[in-house]
Protein backbone atom coordinates (compact mmCIF):
# COMPACT_ATOMS: atom_id res chain seq x y z
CA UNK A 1 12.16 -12.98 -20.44
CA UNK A 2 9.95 -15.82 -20.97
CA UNK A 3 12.53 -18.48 -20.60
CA UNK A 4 12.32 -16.57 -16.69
CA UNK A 5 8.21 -16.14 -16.48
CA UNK A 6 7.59 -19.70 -15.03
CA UNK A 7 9.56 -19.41 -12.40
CA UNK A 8 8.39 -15.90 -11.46
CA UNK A 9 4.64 -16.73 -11.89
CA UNK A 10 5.74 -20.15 -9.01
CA UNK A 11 7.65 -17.06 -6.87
CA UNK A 12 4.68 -14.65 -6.87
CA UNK A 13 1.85 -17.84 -6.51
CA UNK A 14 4.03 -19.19 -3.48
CA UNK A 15 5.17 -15.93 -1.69
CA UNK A 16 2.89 -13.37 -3.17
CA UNK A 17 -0.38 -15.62 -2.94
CA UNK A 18 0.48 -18.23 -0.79
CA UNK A 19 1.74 -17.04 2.14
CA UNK A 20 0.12 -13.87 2.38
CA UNK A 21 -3.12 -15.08 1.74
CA UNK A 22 -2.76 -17.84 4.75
CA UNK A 23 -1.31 -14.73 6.82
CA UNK A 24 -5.05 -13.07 5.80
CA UNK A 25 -6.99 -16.15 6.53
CA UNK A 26 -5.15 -16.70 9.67
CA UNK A 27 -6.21 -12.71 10.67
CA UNK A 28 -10.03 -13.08 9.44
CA UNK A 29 -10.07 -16.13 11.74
CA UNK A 30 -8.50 -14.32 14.78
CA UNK A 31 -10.63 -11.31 14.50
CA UNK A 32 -13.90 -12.24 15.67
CA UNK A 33 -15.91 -10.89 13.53
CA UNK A 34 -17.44 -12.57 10.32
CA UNK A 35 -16.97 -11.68 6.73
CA UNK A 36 -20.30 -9.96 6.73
CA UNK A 37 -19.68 -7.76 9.27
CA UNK A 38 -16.17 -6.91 8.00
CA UNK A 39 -17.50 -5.96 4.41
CA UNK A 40 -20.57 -3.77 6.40
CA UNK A 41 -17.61 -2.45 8.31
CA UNK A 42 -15.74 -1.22 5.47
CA UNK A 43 -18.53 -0.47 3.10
CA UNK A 44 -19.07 2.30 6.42
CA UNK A 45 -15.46 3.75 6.62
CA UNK A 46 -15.64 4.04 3.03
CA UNK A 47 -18.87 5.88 2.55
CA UNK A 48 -17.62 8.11 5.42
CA UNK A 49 -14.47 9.41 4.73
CA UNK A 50 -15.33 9.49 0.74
CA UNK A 51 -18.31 11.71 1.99
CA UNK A 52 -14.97 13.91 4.46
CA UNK A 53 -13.02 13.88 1.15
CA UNK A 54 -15.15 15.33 -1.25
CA UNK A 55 -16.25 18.41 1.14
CA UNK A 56 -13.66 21.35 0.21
CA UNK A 57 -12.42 23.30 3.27
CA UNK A 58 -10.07 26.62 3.43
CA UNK A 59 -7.24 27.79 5.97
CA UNK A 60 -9.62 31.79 6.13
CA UNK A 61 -12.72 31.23 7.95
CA UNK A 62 -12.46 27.57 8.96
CA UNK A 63 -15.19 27.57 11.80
CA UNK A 64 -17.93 28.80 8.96
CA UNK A 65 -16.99 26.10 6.66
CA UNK A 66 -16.96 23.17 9.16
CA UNK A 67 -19.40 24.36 11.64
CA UNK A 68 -18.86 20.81 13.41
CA UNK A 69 -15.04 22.31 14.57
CA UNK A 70 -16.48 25.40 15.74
CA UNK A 71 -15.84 24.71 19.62
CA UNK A 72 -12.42 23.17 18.69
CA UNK A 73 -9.20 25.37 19.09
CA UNK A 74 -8.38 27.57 15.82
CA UNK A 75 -4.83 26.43 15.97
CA UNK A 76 -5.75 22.63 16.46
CA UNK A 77 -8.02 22.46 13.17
CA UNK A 78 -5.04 24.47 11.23
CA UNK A 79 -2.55 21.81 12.26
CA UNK A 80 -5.04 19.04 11.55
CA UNK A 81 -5.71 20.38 7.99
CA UNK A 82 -2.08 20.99 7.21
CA UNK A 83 -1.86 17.20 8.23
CA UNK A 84 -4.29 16.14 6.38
CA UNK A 85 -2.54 17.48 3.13
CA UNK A 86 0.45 16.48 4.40
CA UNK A 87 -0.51 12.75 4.68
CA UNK A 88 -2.20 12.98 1.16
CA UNK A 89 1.58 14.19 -0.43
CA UNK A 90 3.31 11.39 1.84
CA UNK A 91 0.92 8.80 0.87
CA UNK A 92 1.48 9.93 -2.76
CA UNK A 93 5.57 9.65 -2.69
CA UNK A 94 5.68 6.39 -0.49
CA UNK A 95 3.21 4.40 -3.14
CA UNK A 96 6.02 5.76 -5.87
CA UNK A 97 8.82 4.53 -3.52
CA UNK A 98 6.82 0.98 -3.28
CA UNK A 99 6.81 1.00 -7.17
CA UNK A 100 10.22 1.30 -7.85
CA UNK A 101 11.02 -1.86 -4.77
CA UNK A 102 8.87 -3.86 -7.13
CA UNK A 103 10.78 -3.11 -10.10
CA UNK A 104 14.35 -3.52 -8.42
CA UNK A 105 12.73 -6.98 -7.09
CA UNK A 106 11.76 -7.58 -10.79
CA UNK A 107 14.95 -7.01 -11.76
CA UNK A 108 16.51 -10.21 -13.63
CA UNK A 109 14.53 -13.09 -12.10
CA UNK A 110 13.19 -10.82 -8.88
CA UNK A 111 14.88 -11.11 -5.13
CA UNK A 112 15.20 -15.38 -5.61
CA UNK A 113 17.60 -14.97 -8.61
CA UNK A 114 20.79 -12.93 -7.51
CA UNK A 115 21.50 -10.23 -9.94
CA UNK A 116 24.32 -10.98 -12.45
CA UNK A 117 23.34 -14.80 -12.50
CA UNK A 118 23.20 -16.61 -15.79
CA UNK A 119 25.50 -18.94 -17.73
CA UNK A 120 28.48 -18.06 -19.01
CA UNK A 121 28.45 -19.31 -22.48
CA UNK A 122 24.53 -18.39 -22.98
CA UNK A 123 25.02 -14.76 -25.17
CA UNK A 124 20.67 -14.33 -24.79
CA UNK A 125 21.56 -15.01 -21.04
CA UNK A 126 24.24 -12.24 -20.72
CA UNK A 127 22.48 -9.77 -22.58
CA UNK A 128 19.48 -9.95 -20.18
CA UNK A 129 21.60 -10.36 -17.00
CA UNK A 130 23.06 -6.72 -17.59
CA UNK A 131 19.65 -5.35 -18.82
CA UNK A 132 18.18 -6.45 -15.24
CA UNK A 133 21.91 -5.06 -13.72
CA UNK A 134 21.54 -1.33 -15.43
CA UNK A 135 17.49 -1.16 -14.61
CA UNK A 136 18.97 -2.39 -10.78
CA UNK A 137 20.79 0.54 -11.07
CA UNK A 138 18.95 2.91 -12.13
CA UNK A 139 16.33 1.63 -9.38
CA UNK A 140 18.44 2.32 -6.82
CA UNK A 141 19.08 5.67 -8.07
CA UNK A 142 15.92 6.39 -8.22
CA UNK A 143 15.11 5.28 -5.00
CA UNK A 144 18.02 7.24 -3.07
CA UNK A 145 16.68 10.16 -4.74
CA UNK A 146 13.46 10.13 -3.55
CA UNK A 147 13.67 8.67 -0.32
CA UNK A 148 15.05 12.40 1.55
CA UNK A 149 11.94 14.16 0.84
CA UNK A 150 10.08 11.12 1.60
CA UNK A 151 11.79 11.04 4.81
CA UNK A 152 11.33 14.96 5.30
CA UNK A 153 8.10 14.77 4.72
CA UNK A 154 7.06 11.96 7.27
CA UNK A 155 9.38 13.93 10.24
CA UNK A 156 7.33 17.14 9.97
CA UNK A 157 3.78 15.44 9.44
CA UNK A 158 5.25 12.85 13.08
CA UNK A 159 5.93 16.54 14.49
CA UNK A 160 2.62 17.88 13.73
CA UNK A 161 0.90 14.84 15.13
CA UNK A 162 2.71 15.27 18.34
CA UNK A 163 1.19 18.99 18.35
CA UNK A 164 -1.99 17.83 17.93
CA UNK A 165 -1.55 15.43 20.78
CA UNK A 166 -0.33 18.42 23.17
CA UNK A 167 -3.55 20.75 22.18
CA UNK A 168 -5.86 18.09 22.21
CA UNK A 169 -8.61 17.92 24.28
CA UNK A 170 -10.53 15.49 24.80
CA UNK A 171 -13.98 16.72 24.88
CA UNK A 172 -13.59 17.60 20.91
CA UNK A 173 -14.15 14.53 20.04
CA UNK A 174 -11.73 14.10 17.30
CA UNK A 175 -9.37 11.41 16.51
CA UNK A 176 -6.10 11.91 16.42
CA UNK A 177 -3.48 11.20 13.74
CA UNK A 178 -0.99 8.68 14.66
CA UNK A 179 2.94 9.01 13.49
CA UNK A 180 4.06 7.45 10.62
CA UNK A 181 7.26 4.68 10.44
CA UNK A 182 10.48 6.59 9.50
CA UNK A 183 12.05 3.65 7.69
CA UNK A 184 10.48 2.22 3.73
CA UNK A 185 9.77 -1.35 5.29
CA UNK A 186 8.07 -0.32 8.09
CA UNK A 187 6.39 2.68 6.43
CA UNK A 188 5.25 -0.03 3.94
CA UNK A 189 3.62 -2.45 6.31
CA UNK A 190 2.41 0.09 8.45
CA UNK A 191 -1.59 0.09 7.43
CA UNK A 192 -2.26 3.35 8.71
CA UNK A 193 -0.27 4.58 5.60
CA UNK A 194 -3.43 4.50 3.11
CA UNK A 195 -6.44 5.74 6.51
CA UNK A 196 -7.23 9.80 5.73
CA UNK A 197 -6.68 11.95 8.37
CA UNK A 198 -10.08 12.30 10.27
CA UNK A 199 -11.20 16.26 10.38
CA UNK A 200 -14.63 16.09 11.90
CA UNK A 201 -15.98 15.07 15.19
CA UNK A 202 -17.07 11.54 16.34
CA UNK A 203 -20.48 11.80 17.31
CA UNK A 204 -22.73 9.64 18.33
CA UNK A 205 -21.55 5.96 18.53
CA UNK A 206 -17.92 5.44 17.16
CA UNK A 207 -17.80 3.39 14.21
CA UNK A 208 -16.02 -0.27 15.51
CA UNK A 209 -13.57 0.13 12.41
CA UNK A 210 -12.23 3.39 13.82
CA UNK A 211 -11.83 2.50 17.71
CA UNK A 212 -11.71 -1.73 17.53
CA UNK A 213 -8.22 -2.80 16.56
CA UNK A 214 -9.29 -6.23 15.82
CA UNK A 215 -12.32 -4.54 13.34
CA UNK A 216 -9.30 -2.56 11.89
CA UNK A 217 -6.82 -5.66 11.34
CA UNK A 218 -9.56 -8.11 10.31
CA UNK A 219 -11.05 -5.06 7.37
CA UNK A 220 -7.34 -5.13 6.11
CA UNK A 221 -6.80 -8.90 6.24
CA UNK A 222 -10.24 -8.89 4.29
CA UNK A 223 -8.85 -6.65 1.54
CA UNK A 224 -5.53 -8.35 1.28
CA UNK A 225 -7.47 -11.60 1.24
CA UNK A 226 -9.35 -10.29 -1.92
CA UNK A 227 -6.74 -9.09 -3.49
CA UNK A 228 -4.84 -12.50 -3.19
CA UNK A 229 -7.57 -14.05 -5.03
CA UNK A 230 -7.46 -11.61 -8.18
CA UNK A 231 -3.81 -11.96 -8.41
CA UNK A 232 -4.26 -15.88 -8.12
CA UNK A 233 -6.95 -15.14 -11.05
CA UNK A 234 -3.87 -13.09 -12.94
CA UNK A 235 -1.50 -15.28 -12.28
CA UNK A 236 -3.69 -18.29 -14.19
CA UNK A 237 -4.56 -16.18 -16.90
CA UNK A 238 -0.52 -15.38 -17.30
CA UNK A 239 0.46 -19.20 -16.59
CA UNK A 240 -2.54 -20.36 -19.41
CA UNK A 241 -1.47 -17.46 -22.17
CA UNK A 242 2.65 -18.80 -21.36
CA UNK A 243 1.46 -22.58 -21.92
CA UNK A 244 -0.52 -21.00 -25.04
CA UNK A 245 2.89 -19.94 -26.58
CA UNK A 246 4.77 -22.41 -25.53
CA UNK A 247 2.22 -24.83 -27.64
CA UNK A 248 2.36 -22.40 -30.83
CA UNK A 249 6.03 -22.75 -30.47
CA UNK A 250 6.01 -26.59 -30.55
CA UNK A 251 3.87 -26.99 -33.21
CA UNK A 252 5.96 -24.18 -35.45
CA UNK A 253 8.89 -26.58 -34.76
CA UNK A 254 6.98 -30.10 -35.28
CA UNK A 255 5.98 -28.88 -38.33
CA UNK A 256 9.10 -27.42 -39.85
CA UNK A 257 10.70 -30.77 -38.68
């Protein structure tokens, strides 16, 4: 395993760091908008749907709990609820399904190092080759298993958000839910994925991160930005504490020499 950790700390500071962060520089500078307003931005969507998520709502007497839907249609808030919950479970199983990628691309040397490479005379070498081959497989597994439900689950919440869209009426006010990808990659990049289902009315002046596509793309190029840097911070940490070991291990074998 460590003999492998250089070259997956160079795989995940080229491909993991590198060129996502310059895809998340290259959004933040297409955006038009500064860094300021990005982080006032999200500091906003945050505040407002925490402040949506922590109110507790029921399917009996809907209009008396959130007086602010009581000129929308009874049957358009029920939908909209049961999609909200429903985007909360999907959310839930898709972040499991993303897990287990990362472990089958861990697998052995990750997606650079085809599985069942090593040398043939190297008995460490084997051994670790079919340890990565039986977690692969067991990945996989895992993966087929889930994905139906997964997949179940994202076809009825697409068919209640094309409900919603035939009841809707403009002059509530609220925003609707937009279908989710039907395929792992796509449902993976796709950032309205992690975005809560909004169950209240816009009033007022609508936020820019909630109507402004570029707002939107340039908030999530801001986070990924972010968290490029604290994995590049990881990464050192994890390259330093391998060098550490590496010069224990030298000096074990200078001095036994």
């Amino acid at each position: 395993m460590r003999r492998e950790l250089g070259d997956w700390l160079r795989r995940r500071l080229r491909k993991g760091v590198g060129d996502q962060g310059t895809a998340a520089r290259e959004v933040l500078h297409d955006c038009g908008a500064s860094v300021t307003e990005l982080q006032e931005q999200w500091a906003d969507q945050r505040a407002t749907q925490l402040s949506i998520r922590a109110r507790k709502y029921s399917s009996l007497n809907i209009h008396d709990r959130i007086p602010e839907l009581k000129d929308v249609s009874l049957e358009f808030v029920q939908i909209l609820l049961m999609v909200r919950d429903l985007k909360i479970n999907i959310r839930k199983r898709a972040v499991g399904s993303f897990f287990e990628w990362d472990k089958l691309d861990h697998a052995v040397g990750g997606k650079d190092k085809p599985l069942g490479a090593s040398s043939s005379t190297d008995l460490l070498a084997l051994s670790k080759v079919l340890l990565g081959t039986k977690l692969h497989q067991q990945t996989r597994k895992a993966i087929a298993k889930h994905q139906p439900a997964l997949m179940a689950a994202i076809r009825k919440y697409n068919n209640y958000c094309e409900q919603l869209s035939q009841l809707y009426n403009p002059t509530w006010v609220v925003s609707l839910p937009t279908p989710l990808p039907t395929t792992l990659i796509d449902l993976r990049n796709d950032p309205t994925l992690m975005q809560d289902v909004w169950i209240t009315p816009s009033t007022g002046e609508v936020p820019r991160w909630l109507e402004d596509i570029d707002m939107h793309d340039g908030i999530c190029a801001l986070l990924k930005h972010k968290r490029c840097l604290e994995e590049q911070r990881r990464l050192g940490i994890e390259a330093d504490n391998m060098c550490q070991w590496f010069g224990h291990k030298l000096t074990a074998i200078q001095v036994a020499l």
